[in-house]
N, C-alpha and C. Protein backbone atom coordinates (compact mmCIF):
# COMPACT_ATOMS: atom_id res chain seq x y z
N UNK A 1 13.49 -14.49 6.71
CA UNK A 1 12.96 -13.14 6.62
C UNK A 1 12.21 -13.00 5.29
N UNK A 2 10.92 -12.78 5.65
CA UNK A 2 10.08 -12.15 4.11
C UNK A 2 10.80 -10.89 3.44
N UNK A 3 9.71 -11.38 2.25
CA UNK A 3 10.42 -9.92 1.26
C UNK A 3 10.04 -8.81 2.07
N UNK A 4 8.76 -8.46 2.32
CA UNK A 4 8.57 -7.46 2.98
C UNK A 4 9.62 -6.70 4.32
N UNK A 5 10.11 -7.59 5.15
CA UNK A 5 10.85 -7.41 5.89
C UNK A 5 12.08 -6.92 5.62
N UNK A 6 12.45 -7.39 4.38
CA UNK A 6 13.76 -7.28 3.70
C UNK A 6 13.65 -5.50 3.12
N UNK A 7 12.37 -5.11 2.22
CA UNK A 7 12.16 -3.65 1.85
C UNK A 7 12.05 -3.15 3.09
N UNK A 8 11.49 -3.40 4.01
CA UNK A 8 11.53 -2.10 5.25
C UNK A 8 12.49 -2.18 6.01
N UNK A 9 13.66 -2.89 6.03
CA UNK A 9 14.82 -3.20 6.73
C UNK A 9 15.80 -2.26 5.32
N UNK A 10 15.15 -2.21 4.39
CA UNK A 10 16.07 -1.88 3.30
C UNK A 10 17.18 -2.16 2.50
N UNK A 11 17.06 -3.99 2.79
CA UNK A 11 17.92 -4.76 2.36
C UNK A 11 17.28 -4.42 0.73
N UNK A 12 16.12 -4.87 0.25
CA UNK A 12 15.85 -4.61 -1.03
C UNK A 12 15.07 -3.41 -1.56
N UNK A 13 15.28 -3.13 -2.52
CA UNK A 13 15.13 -1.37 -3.28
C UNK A 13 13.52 -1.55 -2.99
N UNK A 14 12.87 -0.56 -2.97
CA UNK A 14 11.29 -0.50 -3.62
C UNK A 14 10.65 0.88 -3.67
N UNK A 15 9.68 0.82 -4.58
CA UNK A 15 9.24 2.19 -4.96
C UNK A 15 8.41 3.08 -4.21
N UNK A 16 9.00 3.28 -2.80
CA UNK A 16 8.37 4.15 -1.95
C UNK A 16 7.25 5.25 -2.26
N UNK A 17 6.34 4.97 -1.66
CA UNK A 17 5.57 6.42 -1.80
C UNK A 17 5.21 7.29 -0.67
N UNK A 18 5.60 6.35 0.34
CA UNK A 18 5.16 7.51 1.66
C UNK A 18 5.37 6.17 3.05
N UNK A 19 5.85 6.98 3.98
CA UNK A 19 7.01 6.37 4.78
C UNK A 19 7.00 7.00 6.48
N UNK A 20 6.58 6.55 7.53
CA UNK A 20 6.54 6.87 8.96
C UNK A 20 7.47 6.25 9.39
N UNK A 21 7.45 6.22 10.76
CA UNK A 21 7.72 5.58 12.09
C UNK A 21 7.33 4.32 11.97
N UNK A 22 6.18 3.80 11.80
CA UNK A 22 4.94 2.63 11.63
C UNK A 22 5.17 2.07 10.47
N UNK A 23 4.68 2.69 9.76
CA UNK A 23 4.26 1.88 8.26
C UNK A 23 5.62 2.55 6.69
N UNK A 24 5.42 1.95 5.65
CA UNK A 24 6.54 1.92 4.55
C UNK A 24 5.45 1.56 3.21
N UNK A 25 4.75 2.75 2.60
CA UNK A 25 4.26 2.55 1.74
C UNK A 25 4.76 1.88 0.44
N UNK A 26 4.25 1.41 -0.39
CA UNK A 26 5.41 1.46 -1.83
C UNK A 26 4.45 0.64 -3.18
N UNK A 27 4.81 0.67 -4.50
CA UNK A 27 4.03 1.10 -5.39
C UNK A 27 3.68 -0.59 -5.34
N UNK A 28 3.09 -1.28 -5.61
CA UNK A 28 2.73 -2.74 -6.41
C UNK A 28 3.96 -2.89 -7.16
N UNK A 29 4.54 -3.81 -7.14
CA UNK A 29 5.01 -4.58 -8.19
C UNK A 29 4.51 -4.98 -9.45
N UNK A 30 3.46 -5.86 -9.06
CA UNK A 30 2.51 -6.37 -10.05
C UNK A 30 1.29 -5.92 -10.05
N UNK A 31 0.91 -4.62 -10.22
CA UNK A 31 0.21 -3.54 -9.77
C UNK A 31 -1.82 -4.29 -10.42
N UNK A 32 -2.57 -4.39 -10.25
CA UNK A 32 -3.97 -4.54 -10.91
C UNK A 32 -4.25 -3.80 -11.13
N UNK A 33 -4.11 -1.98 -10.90
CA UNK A 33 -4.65 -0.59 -11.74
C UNK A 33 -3.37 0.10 -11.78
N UNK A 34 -3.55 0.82 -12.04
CA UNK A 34 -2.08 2.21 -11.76
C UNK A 34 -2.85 2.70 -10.29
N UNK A 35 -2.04 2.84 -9.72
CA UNK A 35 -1.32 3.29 -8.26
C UNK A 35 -1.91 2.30 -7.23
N UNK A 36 -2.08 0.91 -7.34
CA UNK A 36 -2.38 -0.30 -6.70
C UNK A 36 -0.63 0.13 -5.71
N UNK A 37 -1.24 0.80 -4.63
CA UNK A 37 -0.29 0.93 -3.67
C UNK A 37 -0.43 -0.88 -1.97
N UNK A 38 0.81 -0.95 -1.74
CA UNK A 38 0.81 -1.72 -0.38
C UNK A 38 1.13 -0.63 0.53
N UNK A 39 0.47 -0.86 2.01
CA UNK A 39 0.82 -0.64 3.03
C UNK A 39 1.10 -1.44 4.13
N UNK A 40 2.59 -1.59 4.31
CA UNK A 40 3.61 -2.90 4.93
C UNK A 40 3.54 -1.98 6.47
N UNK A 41 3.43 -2.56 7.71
CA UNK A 41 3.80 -2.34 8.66
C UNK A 41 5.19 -2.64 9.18
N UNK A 42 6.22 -1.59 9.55
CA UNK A 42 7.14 -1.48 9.79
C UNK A 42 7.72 -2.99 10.42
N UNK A 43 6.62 -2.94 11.53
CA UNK A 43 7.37 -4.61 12.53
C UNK A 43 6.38 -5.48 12.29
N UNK A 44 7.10 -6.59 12.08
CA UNK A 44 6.54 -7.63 11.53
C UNK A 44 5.31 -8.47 12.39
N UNK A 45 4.52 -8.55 11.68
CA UNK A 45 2.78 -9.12 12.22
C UNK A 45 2.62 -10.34 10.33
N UNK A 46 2.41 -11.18 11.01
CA UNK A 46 1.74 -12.06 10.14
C UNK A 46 0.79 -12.14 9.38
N UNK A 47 -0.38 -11.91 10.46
CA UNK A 47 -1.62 -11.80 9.68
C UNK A 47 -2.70 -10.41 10.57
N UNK A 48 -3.30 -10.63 10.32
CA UNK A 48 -4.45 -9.19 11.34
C UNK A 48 -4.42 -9.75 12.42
N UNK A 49 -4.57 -10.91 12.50
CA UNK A 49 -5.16 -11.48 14.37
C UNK A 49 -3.74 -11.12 15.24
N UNK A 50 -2.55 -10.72 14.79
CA UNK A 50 -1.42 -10.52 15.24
C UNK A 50 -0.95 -9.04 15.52
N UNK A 51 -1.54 -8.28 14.94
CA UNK A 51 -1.72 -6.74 15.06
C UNK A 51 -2.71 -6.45 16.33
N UNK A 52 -2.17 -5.62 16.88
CA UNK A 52 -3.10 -4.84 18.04
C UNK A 52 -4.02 -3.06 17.67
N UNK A 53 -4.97 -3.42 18.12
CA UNK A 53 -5.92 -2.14 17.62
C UNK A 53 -5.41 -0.41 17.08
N UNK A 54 -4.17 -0.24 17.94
CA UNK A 54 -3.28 0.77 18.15
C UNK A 54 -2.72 0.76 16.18
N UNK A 55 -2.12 -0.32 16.18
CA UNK A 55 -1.11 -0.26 14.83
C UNK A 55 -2.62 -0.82 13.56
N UNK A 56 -3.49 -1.59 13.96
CA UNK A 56 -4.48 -1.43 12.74
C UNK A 56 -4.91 -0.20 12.89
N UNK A 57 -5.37 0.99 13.86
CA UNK A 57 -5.85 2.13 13.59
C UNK A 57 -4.78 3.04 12.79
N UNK A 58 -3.01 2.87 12.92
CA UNK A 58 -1.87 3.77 12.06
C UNK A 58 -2.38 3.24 10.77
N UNK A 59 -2.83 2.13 10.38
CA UNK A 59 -2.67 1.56 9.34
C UNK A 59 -3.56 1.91 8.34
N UNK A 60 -4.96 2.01 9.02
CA UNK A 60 -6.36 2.38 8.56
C UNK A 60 -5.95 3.99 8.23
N UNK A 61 -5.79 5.00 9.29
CA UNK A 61 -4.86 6.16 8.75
C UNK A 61 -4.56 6.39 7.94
N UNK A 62 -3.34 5.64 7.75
CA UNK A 62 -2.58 5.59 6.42
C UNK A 62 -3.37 5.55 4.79
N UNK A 63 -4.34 4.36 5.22
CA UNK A 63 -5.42 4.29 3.98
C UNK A 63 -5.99 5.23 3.38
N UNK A 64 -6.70 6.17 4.43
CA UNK A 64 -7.14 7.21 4.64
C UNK A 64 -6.82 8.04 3.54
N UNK A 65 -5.09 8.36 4.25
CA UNK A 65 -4.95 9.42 3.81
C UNK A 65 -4.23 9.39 2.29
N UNK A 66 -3.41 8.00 2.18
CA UNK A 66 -3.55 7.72 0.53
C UNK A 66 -4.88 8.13 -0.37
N UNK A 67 -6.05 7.39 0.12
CA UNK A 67 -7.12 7.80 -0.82
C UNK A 67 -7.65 8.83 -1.09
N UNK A 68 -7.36 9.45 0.23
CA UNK A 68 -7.74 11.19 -0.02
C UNK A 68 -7.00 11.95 -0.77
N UNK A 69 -5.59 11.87 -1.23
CA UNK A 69 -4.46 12.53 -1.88
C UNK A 69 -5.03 11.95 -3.25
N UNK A 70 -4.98 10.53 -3.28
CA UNK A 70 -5.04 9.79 -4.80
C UNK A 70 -7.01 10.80 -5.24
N UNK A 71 -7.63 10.46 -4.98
CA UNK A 71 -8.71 11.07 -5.24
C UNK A 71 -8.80 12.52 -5.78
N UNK A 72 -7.65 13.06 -4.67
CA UNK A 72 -7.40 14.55 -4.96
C UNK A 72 -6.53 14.65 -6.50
N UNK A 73 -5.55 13.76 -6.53
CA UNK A 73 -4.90 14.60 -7.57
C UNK A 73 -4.27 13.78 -8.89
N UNK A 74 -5.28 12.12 -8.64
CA UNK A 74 -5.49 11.89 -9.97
C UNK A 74 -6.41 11.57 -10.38
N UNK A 75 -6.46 12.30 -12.27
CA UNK A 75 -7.97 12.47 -12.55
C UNK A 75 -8.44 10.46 -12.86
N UNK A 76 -9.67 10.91 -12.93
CA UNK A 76 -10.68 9.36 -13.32
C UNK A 76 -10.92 8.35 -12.18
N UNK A 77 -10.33 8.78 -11.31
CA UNK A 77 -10.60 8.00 -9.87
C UNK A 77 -12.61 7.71 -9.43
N UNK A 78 -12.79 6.56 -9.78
CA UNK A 78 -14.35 6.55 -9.47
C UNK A 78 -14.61 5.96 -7.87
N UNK A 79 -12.88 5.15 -7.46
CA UNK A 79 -13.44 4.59 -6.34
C UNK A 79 -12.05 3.19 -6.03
N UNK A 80 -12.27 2.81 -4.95
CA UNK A 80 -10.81 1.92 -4.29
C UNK A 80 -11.59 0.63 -4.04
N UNK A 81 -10.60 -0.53 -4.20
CA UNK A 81 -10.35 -1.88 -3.14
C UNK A 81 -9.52 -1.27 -2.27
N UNK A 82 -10.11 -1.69 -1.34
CA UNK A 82 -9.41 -1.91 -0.36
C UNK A 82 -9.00 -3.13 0.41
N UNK A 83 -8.48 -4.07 0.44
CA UNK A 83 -7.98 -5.50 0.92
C UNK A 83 -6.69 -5.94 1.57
N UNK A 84 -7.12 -6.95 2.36
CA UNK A 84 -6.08 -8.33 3.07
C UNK A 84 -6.26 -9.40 2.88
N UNK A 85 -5.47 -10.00 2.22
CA UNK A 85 -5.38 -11.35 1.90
C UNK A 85 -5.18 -12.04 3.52
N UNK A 86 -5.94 -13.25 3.34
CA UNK A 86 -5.43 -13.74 4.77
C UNK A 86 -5.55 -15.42 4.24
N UNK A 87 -4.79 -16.24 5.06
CA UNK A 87 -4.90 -17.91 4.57
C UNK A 87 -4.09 -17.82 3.40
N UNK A 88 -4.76 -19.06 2.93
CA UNK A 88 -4.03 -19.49 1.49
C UNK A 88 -3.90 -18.22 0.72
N UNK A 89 -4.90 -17.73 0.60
CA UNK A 89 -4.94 -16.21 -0.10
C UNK A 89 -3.33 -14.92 -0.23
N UNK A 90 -2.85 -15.45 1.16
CA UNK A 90 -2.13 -14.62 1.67
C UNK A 90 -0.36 -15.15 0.76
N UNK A 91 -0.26 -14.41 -0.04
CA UNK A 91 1.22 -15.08 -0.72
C UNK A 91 2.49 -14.44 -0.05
N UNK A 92 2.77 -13.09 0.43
CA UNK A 92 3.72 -13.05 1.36
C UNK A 92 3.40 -12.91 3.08
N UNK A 93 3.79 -13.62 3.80
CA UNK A 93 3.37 -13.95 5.21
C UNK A 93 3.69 -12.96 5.74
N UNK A 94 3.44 -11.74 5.71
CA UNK A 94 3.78 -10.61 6.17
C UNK A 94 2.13 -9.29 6.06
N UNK A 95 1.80 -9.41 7.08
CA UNK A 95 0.55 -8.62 6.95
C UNK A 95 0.79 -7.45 5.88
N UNK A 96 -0.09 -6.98 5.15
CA UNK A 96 -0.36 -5.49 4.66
C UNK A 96 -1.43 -5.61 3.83
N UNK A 97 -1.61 -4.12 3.67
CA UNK A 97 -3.01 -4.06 3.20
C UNK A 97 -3.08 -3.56 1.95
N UNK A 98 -3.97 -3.86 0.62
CA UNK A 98 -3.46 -2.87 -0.75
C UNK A 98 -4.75 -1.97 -1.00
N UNK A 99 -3.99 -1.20 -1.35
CA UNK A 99 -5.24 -0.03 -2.09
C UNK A 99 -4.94 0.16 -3.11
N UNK A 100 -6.27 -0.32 -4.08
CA UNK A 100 -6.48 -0.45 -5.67
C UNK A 100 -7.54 0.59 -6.26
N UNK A 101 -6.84 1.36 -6.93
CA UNK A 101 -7.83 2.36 -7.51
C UNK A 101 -8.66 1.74 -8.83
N UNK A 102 -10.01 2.30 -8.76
CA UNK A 102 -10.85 2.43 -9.83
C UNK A 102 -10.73 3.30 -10.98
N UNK A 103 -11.32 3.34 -11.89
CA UNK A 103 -10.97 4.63 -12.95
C UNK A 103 -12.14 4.51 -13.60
N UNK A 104 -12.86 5.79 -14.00
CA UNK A 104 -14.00 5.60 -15.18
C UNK A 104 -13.58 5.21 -16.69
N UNK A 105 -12.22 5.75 -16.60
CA UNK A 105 -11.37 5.29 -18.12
C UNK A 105 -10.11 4.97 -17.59
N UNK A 106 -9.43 4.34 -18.60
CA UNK A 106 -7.87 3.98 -18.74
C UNK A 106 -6.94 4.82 -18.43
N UNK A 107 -6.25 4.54 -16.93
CA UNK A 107 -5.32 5.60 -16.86
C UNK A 107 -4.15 5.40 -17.72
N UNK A 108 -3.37 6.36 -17.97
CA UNK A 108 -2.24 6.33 -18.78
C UNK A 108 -1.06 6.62 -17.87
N UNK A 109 -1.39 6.82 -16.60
CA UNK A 109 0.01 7.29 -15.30
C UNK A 109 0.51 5.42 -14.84
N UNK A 110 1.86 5.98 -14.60
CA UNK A 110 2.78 4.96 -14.25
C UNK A 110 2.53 4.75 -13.03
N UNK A 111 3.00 3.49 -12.85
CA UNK A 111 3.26 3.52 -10.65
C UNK A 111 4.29 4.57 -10.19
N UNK A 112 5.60 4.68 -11.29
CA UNK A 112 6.74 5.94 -10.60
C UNK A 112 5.83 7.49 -10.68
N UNK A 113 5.12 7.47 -11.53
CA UNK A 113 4.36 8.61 -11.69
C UNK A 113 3.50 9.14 -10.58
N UNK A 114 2.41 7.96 -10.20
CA UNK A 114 1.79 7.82 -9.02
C UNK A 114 2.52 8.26 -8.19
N UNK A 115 3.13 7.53 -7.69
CA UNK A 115 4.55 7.45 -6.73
C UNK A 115 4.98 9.07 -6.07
N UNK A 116 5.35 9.61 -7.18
CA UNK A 116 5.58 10.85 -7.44
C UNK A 116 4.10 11.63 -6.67
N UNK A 117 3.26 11.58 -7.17
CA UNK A 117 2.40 12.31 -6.99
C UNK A 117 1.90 11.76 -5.47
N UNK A 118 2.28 10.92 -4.75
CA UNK A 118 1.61 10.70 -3.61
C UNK A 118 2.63 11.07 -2.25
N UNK A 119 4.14 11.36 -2.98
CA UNK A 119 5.33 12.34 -2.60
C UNK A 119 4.71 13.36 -2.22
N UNK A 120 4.48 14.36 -2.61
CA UNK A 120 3.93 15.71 -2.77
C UNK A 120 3.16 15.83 -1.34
């Protein structure tokens, strides 16, 4: 069982930010901006070619509506990555997708902070 499997089974802790039926948001670990959020799909898919159109459209959703909140209500946001690692690229074998915010300047907010604010 991947790590991933293990946080949405809830064997291991993680810093939730927003949570369905489908999908189990939660902050980066090893974050590349402040609020470098993952979005893990609940049941396990490997890679994209293993997902069906139905659960990439919850997923895309989900993106959605992170970026629209993050945009909304933290300041310096100029703009997102959006990405999937796939292949070698791919370090936990567990599909998901990350959304990495831009900033015109240096944010000074935490991931629990983020976190917080994507609660709301």
């Amino acid at each position: 069982m991947d790590i991933f499997c293990k946080i949405v089974n809830g064997e291991l802790p993680s810093n939730t930010c927003y949570e369905d039926e489908y999908v189990k948001c939660i902050m980066d670990a090893n974050p590349n901006a402040p609020g470098h959020t993952l979005i893990i799909p609940k049941k396990h898919y490997t890679t994209l070619f293993d997902i069906d159109d139905e659960m990439l459209s919850k997923i895309n959703g989900t993106a959605k509506m992170l970026i629209e909140k993050m945009e909304k209500c933290i300041p310096n946001i100029i703009g997102f990555k959006v990405a999937v690692n796939y292949g070698e690229d791919q370090k936990v074998k567990h599909y998901h997708m990350h959304i990495i915010p831009t900033y015109s300047k240096k944010s000074n907010l935490t991931q629990e902070e983020i976190c917080e604010i994507l609660k709301k």
